[in-house]
Protein backbone atom coordinates (compact mmCIF):
# COMPACT_ATOMS: atom_id res chain seq x y z
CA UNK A 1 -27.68 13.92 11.56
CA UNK A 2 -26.21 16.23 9.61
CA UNK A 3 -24.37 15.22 5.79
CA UNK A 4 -21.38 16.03 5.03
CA UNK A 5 -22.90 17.57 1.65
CA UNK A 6 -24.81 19.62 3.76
CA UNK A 7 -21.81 21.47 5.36
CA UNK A 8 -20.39 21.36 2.08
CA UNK A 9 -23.20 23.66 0.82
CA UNK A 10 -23.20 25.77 3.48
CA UNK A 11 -21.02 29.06 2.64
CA UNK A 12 -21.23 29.70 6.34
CA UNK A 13 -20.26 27.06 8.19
CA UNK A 14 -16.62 25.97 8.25
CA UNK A 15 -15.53 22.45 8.12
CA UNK A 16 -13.27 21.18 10.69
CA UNK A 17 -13.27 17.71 13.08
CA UNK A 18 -16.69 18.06 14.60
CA UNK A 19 -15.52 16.49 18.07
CA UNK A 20 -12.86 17.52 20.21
CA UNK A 21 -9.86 15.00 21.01
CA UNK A 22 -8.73 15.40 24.73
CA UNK A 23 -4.76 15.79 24.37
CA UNK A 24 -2.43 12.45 25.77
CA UNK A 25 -2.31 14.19 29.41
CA UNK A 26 -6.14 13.61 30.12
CA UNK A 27 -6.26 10.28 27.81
CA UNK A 28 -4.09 8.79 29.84
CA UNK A 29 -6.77 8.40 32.29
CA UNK A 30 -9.60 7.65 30.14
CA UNK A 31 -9.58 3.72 30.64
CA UNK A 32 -11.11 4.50 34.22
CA UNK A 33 -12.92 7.50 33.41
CA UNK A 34 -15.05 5.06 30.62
CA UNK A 35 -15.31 2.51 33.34
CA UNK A 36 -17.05 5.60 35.22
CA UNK A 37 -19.59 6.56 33.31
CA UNK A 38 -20.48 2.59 31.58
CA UNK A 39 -24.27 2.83 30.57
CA UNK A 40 -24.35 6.38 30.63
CA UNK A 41 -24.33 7.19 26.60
CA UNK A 42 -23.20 10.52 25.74
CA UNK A 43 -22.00 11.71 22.62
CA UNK A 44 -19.57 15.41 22.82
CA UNK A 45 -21.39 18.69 24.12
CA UNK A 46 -20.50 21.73 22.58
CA UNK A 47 -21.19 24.75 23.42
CA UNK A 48 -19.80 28.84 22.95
CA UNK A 49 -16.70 29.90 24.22
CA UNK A 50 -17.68 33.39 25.20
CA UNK A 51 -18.28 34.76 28.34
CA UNK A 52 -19.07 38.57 27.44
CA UNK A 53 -22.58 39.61 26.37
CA UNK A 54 -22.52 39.14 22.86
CA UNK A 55 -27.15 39.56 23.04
CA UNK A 56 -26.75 42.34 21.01
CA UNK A 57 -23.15 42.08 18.75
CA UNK A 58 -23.57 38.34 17.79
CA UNK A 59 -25.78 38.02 14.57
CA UNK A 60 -27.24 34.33 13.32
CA UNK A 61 -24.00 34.92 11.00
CA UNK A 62 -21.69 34.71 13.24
CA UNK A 63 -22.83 31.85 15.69
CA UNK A 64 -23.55 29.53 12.89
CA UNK A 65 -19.34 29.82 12.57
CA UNK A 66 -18.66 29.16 15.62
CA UNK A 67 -17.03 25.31 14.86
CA UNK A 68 -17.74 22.57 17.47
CA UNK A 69 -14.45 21.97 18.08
CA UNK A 70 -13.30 25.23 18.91
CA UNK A 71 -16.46 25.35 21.06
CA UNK A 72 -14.95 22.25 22.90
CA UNK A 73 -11.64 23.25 23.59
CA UNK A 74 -13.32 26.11 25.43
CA UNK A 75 -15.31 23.57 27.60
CA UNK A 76 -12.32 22.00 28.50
CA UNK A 77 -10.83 24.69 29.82
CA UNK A 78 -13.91 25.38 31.75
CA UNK A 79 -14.16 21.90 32.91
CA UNK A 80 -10.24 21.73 33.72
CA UNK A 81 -10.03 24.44 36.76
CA UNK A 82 -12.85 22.54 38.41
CA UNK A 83 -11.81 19.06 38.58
CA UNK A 84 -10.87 19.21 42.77
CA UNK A 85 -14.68 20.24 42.85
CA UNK A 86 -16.06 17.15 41.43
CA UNK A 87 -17.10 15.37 44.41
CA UNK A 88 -18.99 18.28 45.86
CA UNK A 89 -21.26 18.59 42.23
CA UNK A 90 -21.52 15.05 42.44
CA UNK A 91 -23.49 15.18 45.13
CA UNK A 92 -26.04 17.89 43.61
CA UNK A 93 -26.45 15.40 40.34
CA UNK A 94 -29.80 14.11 40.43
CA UNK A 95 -30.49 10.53 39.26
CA UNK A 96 -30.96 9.31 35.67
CA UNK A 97 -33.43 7.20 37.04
CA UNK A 98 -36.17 8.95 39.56
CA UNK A 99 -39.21 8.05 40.85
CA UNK A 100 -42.80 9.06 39.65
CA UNK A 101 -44.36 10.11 43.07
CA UNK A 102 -47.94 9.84 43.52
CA UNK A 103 -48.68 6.28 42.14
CA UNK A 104 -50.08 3.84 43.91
CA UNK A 105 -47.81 1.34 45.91
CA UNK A 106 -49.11 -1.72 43.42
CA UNK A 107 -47.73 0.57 40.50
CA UNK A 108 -44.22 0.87 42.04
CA UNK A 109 -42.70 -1.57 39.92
CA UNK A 110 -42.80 -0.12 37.00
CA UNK A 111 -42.99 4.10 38.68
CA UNK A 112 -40.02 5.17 37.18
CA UNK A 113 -38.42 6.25 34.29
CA UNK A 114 -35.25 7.96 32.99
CA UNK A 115 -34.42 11.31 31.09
CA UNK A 116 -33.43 10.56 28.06
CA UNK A 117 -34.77 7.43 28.04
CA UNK A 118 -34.07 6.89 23.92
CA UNK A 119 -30.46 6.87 24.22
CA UNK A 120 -29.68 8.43 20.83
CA UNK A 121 -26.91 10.44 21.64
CA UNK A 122 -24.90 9.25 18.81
CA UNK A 123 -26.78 11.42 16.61
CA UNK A 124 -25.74 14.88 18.53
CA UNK A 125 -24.12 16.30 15.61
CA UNK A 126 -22.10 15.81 12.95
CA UNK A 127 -20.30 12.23 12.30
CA UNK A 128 -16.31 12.66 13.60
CA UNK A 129 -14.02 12.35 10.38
CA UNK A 130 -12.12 8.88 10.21
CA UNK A 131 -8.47 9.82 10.10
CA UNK A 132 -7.46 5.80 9.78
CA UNK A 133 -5.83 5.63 13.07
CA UNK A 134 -8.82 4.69 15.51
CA UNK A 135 -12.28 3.52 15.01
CA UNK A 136 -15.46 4.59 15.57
CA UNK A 137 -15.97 2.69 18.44
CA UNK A 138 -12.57 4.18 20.15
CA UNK A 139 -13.82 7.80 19.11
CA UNK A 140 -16.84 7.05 20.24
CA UNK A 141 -15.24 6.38 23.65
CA UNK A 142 -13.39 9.21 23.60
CA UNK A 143 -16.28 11.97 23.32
CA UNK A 144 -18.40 10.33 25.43
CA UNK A 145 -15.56 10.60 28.46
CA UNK A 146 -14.91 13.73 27.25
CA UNK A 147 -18.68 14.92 26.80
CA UNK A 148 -18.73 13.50 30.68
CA UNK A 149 -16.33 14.46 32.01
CA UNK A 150 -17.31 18.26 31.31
CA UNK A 151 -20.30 18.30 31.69
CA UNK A 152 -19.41 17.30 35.52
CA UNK A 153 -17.11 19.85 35.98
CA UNK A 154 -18.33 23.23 34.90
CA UNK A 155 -20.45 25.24 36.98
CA UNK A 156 -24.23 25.82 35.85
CA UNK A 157 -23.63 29.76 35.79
CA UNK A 158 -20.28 29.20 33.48
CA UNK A 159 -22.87 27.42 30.72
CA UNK A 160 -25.03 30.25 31.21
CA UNK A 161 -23.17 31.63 27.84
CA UNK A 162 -22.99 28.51 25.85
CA UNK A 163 -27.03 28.22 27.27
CA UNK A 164 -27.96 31.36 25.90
CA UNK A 165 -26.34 30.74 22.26
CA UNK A 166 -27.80 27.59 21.84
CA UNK A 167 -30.97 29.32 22.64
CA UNK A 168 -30.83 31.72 20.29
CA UNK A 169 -29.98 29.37 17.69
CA UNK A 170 -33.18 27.36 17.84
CA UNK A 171 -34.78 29.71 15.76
CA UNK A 172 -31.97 29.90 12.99
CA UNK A 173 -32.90 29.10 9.23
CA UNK A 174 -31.09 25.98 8.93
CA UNK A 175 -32.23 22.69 10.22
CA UNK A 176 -28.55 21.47 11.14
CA UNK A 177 -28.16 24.77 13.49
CA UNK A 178 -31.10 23.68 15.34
CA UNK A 179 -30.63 20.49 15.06
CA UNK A 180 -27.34 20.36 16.86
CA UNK A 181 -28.16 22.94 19.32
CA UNK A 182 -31.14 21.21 20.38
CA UNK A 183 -28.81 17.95 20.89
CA UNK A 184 -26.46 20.33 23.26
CA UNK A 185 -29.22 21.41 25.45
CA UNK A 186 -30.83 17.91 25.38
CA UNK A 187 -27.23 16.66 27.16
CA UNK A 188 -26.68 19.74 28.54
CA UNK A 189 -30.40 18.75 30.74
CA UNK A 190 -29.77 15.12 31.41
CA UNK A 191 -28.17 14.41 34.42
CA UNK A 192 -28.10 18.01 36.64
CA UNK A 193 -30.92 19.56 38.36
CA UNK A 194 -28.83 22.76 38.34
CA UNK A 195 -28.29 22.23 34.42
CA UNK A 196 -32.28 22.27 33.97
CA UNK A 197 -32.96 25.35 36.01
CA UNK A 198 -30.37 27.55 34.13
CA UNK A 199 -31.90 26.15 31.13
CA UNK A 200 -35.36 26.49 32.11
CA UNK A 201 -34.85 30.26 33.11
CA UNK A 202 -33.30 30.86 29.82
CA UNK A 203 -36.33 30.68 27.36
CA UNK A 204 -35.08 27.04 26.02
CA UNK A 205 -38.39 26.19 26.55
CA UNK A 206 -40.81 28.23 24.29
CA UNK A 207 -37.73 27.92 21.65
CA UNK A 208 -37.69 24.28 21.93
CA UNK A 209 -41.89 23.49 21.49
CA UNK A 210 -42.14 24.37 17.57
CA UNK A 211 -39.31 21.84 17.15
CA UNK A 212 -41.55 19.16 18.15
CA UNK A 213 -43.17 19.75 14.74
CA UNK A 214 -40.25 19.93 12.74
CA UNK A 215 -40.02 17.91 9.70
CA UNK A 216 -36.53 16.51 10.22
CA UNK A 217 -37.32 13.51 12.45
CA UNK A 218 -33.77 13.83 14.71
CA UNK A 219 -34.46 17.43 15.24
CA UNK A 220 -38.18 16.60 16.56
CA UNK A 221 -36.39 13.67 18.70
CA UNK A 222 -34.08 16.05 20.04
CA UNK A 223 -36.30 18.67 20.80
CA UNK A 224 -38.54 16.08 22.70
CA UNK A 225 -35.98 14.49 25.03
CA UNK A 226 -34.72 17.84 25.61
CA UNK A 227 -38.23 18.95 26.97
CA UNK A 228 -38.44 15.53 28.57
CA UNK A 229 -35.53 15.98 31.09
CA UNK A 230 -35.99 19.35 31.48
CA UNK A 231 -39.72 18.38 32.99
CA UNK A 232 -37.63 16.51 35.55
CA UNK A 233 -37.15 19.59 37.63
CA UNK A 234 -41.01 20.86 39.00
CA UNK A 235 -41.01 24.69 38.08
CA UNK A 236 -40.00 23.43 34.47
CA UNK A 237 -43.40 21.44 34.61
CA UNK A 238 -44.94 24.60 34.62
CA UNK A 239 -42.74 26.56 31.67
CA UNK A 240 -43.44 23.89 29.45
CA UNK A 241 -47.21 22.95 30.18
CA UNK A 242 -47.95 27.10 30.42
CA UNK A 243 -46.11 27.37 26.88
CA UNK A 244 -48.42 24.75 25.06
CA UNK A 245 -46.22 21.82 24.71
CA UNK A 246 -49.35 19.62 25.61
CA UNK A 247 -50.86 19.31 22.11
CA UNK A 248 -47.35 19.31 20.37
CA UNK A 249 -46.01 16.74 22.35
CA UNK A 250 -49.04 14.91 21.15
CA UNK A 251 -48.14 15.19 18.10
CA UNK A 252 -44.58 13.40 18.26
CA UNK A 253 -47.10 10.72 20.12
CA UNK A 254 -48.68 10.40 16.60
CA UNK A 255 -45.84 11.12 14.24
CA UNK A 256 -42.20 10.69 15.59
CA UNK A 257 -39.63 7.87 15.87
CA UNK A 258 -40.11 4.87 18.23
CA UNK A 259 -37.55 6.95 20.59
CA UNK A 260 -39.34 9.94 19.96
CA UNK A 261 -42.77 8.28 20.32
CA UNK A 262 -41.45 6.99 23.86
CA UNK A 263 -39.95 10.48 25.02
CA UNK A 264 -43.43 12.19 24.42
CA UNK A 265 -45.43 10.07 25.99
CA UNK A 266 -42.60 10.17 29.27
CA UNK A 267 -42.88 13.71 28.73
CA UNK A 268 -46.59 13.46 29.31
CA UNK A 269 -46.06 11.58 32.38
CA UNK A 270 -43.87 14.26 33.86
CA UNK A 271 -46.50 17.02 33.23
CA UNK A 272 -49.26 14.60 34.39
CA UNK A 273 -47.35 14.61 38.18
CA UNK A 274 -49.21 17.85 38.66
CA UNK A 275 -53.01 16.53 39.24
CA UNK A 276 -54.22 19.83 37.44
CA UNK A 277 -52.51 19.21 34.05
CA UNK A 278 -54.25 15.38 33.90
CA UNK A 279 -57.67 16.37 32.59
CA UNK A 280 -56.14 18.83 30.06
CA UNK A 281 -53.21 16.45 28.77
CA UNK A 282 -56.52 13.69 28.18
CA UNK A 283 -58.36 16.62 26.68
CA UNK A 284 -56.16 17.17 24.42
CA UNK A 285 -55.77 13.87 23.07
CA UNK A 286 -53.05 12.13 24.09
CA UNK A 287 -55.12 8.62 24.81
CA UNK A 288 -55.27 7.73 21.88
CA UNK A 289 -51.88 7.63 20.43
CA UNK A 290 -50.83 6.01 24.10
CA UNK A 291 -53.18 3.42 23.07
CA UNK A 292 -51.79 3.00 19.76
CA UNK A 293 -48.24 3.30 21.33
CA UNK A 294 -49.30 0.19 23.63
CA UNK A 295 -50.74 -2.05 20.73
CA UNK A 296 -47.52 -0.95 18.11
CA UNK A 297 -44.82 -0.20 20.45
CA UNK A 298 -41.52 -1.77 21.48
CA UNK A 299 -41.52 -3.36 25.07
CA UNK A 300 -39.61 -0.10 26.54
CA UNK A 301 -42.71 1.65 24.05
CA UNK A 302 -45.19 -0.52 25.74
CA UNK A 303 -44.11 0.20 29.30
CA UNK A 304 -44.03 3.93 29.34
CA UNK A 305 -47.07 3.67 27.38
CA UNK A 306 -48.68 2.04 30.24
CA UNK A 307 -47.20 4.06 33.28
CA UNK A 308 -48.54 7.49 31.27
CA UNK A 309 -52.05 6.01 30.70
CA UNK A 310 -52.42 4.23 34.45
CA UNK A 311 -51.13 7.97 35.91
CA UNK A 312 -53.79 9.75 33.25
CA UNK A 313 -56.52 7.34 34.63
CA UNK A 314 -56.88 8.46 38.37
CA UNK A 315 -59.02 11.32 36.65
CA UNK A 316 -62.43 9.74 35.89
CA UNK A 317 -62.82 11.40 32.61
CA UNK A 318 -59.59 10.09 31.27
CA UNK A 319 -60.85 6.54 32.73
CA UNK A 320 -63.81 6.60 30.10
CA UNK A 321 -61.70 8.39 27.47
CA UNK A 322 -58.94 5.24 27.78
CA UNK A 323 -62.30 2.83 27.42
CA UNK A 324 -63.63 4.92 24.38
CA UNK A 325 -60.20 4.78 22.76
CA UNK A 326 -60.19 0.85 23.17
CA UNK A 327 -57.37 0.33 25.79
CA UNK A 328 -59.16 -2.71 27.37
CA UNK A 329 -58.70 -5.24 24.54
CA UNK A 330 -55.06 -4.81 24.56
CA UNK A 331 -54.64 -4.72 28.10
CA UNK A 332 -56.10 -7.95 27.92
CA UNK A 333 -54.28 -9.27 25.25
CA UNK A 334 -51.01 -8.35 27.52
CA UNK A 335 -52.71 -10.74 30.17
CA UNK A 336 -53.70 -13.75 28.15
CA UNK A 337 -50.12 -13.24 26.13
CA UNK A 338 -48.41 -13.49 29.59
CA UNK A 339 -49.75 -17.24 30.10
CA UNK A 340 -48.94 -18.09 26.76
CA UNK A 341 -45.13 -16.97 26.71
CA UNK A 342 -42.39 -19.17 26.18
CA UNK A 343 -40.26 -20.32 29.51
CA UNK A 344 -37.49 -17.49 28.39
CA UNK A 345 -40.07 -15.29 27.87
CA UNK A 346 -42.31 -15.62 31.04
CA UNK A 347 -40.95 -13.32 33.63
CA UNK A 348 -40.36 -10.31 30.52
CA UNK A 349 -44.24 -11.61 29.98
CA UNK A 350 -45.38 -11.63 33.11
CA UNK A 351 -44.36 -8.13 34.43
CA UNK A 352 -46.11 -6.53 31.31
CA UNK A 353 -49.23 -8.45 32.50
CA UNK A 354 -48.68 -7.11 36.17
CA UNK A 355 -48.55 -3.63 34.10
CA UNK A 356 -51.42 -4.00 32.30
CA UNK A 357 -54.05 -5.35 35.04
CA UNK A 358 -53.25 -2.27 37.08
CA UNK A 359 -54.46 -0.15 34.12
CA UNK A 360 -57.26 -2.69 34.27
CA UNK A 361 -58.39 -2.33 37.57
CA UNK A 362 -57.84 1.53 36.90
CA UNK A 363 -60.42 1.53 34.14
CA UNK A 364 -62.56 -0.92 35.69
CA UNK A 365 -63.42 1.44 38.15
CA UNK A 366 -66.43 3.18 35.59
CA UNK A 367 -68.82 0.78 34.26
CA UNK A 368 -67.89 1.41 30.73
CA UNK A 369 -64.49 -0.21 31.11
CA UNK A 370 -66.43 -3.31 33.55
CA UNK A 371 -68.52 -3.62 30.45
CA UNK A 372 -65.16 -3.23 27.95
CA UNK A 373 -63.44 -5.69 30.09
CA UNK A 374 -66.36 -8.15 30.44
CA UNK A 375 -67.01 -8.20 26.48
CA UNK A 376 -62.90 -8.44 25.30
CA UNK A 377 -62.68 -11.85 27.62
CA UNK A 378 -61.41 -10.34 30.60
CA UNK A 379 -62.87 -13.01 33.47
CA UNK A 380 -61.69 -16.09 31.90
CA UNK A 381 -57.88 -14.53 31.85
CA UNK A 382 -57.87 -12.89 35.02
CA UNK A 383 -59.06 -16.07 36.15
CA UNK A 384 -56.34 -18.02 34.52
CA UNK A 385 -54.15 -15.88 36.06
CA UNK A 386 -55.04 -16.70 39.57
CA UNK A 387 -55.08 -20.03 38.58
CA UNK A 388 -52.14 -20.75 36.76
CA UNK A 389 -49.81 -17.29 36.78
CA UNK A 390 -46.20 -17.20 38.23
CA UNK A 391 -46.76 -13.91 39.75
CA UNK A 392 -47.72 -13.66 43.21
CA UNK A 393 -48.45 -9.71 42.83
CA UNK A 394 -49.79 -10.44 39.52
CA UNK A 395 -52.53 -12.98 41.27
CA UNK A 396 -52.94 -9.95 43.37
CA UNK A 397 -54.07 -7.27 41.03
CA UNK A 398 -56.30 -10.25 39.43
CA UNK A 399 -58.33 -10.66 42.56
CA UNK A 400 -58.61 -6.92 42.90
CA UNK A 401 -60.20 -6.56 39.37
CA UNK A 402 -62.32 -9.18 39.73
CA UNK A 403 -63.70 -8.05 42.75
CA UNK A 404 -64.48 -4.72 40.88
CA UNK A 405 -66.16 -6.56 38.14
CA UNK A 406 -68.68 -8.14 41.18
CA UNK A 407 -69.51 -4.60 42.28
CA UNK A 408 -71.87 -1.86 40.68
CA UNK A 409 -74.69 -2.12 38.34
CA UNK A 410 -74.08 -5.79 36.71
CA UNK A 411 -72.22 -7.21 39.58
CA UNK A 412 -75.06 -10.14 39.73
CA UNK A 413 -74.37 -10.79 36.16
CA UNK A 414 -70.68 -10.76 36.40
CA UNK A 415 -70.77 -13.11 39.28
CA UNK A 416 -72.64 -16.06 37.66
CA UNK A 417 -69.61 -15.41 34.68
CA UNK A 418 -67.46 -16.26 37.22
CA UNK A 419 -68.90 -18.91 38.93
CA UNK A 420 -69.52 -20.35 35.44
CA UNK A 421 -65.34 -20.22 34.55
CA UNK A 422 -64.68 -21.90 37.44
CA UNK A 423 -62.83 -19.16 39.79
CA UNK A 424 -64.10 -20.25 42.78
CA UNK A 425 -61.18 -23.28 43.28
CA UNK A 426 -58.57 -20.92 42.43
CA UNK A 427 -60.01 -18.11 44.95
CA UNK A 428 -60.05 -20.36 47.53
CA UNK A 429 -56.43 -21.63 47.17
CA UNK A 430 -55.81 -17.82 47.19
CA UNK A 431 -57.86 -16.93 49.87
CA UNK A 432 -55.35 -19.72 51.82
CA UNK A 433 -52.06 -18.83 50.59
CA UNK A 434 -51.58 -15.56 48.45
CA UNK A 435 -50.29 -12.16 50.01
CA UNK A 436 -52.44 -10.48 52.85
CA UNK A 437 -54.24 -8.07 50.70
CA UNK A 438 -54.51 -11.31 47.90
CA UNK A 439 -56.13 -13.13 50.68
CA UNK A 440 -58.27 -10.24 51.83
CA UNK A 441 -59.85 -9.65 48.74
CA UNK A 442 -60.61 -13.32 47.60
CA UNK A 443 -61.94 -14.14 50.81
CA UNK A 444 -64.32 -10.68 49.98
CA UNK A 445 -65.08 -11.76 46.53
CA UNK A 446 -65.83 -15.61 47.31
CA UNK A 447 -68.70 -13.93 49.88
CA UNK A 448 -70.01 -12.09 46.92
CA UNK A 449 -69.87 -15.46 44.91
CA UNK A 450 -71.57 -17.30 47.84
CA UNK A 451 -74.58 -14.74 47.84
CA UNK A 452 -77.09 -15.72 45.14
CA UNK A 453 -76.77 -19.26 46.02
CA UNK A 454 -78.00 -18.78 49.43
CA UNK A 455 -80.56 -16.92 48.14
CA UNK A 456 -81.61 -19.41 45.89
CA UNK A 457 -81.60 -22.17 48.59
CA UNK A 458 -83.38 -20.03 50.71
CA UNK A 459 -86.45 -19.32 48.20
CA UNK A 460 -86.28 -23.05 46.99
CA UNK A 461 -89.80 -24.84 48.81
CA UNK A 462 -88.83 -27.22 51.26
């Protein structure tokens, strides 16, 4: 956010209103406007009002002047002309929320994820002045339908301009210059596909990466949610994994705000929806700080922490990293916690567990994590779970993992754990009246279970 003293201090920049107030005409409207775009925080964009090439004539000088709210007036009259063709870019407006393709159809609960998933808009720029006559809430209002509403309205190709000077001013000395203008193209790259490509093709991405190490944590935040819905559109993927964003989005992993901490590791995700950037994105690191974001982490911290390590894990090496970096005891813990939760709590509870025994069958599929899992107390909870959950997927993916644990080198020994916690009630009930697959799969393991006590009876003299 940038101080007041700051501009103050600045010889350069001149104070005026930071936001732009949209005259009576178009506030006459704004009641349904805000009922419009409800849960769809955005604070005001600004961007430049020139049109002519200005590459070559406009020094660092001269856009650091450039105030926001003349900026904003210029939008405006951008955004005005195109108003009759809002219904057509509506349709072109990709989703805030869209699906991760490529995981499994037991992971689609959880398989998607919004840009800008932080929601800190309110910290785009400057804070508006107070003039006494409306409060923050109401100007809050106000930019946000304003910020909306033009953002909806102008062409891609007419931001080109304001694009290419926010660009540029990523590399200016001052923090608050890059600060804001990574803000702008952060909104700028929320919502429109079209937004992202023009974006994407204008260098924001190479500008945007050493921001992720900036020292100013809202600049770094940002920076990161600005990559993160620009990775939204595929051939952005590419620009941002080919720059080397992979080991500084890493480091926001390790070092940035919770929202920060949650846009990297989304970020990750996005990148790991090509297969070939998985291995390298585990190479470089990033399991262990998902870990830590799983064990630390706010529930929305916990979740995308979870959906970026299960998508990392259908590479084998990343499998054994994830064990090596301890994700099984945790995952567990997210099991057992789920059977312990409070009535209020136990739905909230019990879709983290679903979460987290996905990741566990994931893992489970190398013997180090069937060894992980065995030690950390993993059969008596999955057990409990087919026992005693609420979940009738979650009794699913417990059956699965067991079954897994039964298989491979110390299936035998894993067996007579499970015979010894009692699972073979519970698998039975299952085996009668869980989902098809449930059913499948206990009637599968309960074979298994069956086998070295017909062997025994079998050697026993008669």
């Amino acid at each position: 956010m940038v101080s007041l003293q700051e501009n103050n201090n600045s010889g350069r920049v001149q104070i005026t209103r930071p936001y732009y107030t949209p005259p009576p005409s178009s506030a006459a409207s704004s009641p349904s406007r805000f009922q419009k775009h409800l849960g769809r925080s955005m604070r005001t964009v600004r961007s430049n009002f020139h049109h002519s090439d200005y590459s070559n004539s406009y020094s660092s000088v001269v856009t650091e002047n450039l105030t926001d709210s003349v900026i904003d007036a210029h939008l405006q009259q951008l955004a005005t002309p195109n108003k009759q063709s809002k219904s057509s870019l509506s349709s072109n407006n990709t989703s805030t929320s869209e699906e991760l393709l490529g995981i499994s159809q037991v992971f689609s609960d959880f398989s998607a994820y919004s840009s800008d998933i932080s929601g800190e808009l309110q910290r785009l720029a400057e804070l508006p002045e107070n003039n006494g006559n409306e409060t923050d809430e109401q100007a809050q209002e106000t930019d946000n339908s304003f910020a909306n509403e033009v953002i909806e309205n102008i062409e891609p190709e007419d931001l080109l301009p304001t694009v290419k000077i926010c660009v540029d001013n990523l590399a200016s000395d001052s923090v608050a210059v890059k600060r804001s203008s990574a803000a702008k193209l952060r909104l700028l790259a929320k919502n429109r596909a079209d937004n992202r490509k023009v974006i994407g093709e204008s260098g924001a991405v190479p500008a945007l990466i050493p921001l992720l190490r900036c020292s100013d944590p809202w600049t770094q935040e940002h920076a990161v949610t600005a990559l993160l819905n620009l990775s939204l559109l595929d051939d952005n993927k590419c620009l941002i994994a080919g720059a080397g964003a992979v080991k500084s989005l890493i480091y926001v992993l390790k070092t940035g705000t919770e929202s920060s901490k949650q846009n990297a590791a989304c970020a990750l995700l996005s990148l790991a929806m090509v297969d070939e950037y998985k291995v390298s994105i585990g190479a470089c690191g990033a399991i262990s700080p998902l870990v830590c974001l799983l064990i630390n982490g706010s529930n929305r911290g916990k979740k995308d922490a979870l959906t970026t390590l299960y998508k990392l894990c259908s590479m084998k090496a990343n499998k054994k990293r994830a064990v090596t970096a301890g994700v099984v005891k945790p995952l567990v813990e997210l099991v057992v916690a789920a059977g312990e939760a409070a009535e209020e709590e136990k739905k909230t509870a019990a879709g983290m567990a679903e979460k987290a025994m996905v990741v566990l069958s994931s893992v489970a599929a190398v013997e180090e994590g069937k060894m992980a899992l065995v030690e950390e107390g993993g059969i008596p909870a999955l057990v409990e779970v087919i026992e005693d959950g609420v979940s009738v997927k979650g009794k699913e993916f417990a059956v699965v993992t067991l079954l897994q644990l039964c298989e491979g080198v110390n299936g035998m020994r894993n067996r007579g754990l499970l015979v010894g916690e009692g699972a073979i009630p519970p698998l039975v009930a299952l085996s009668q009246t869980g989902t098809a697959r449930a059913k499948h799969k206990a009637e599968t393991l309960l074979g298994y279970l069956r086998e070295p006590r017909q062997e025994a009876s079998s050697s026993s003299p008669k």
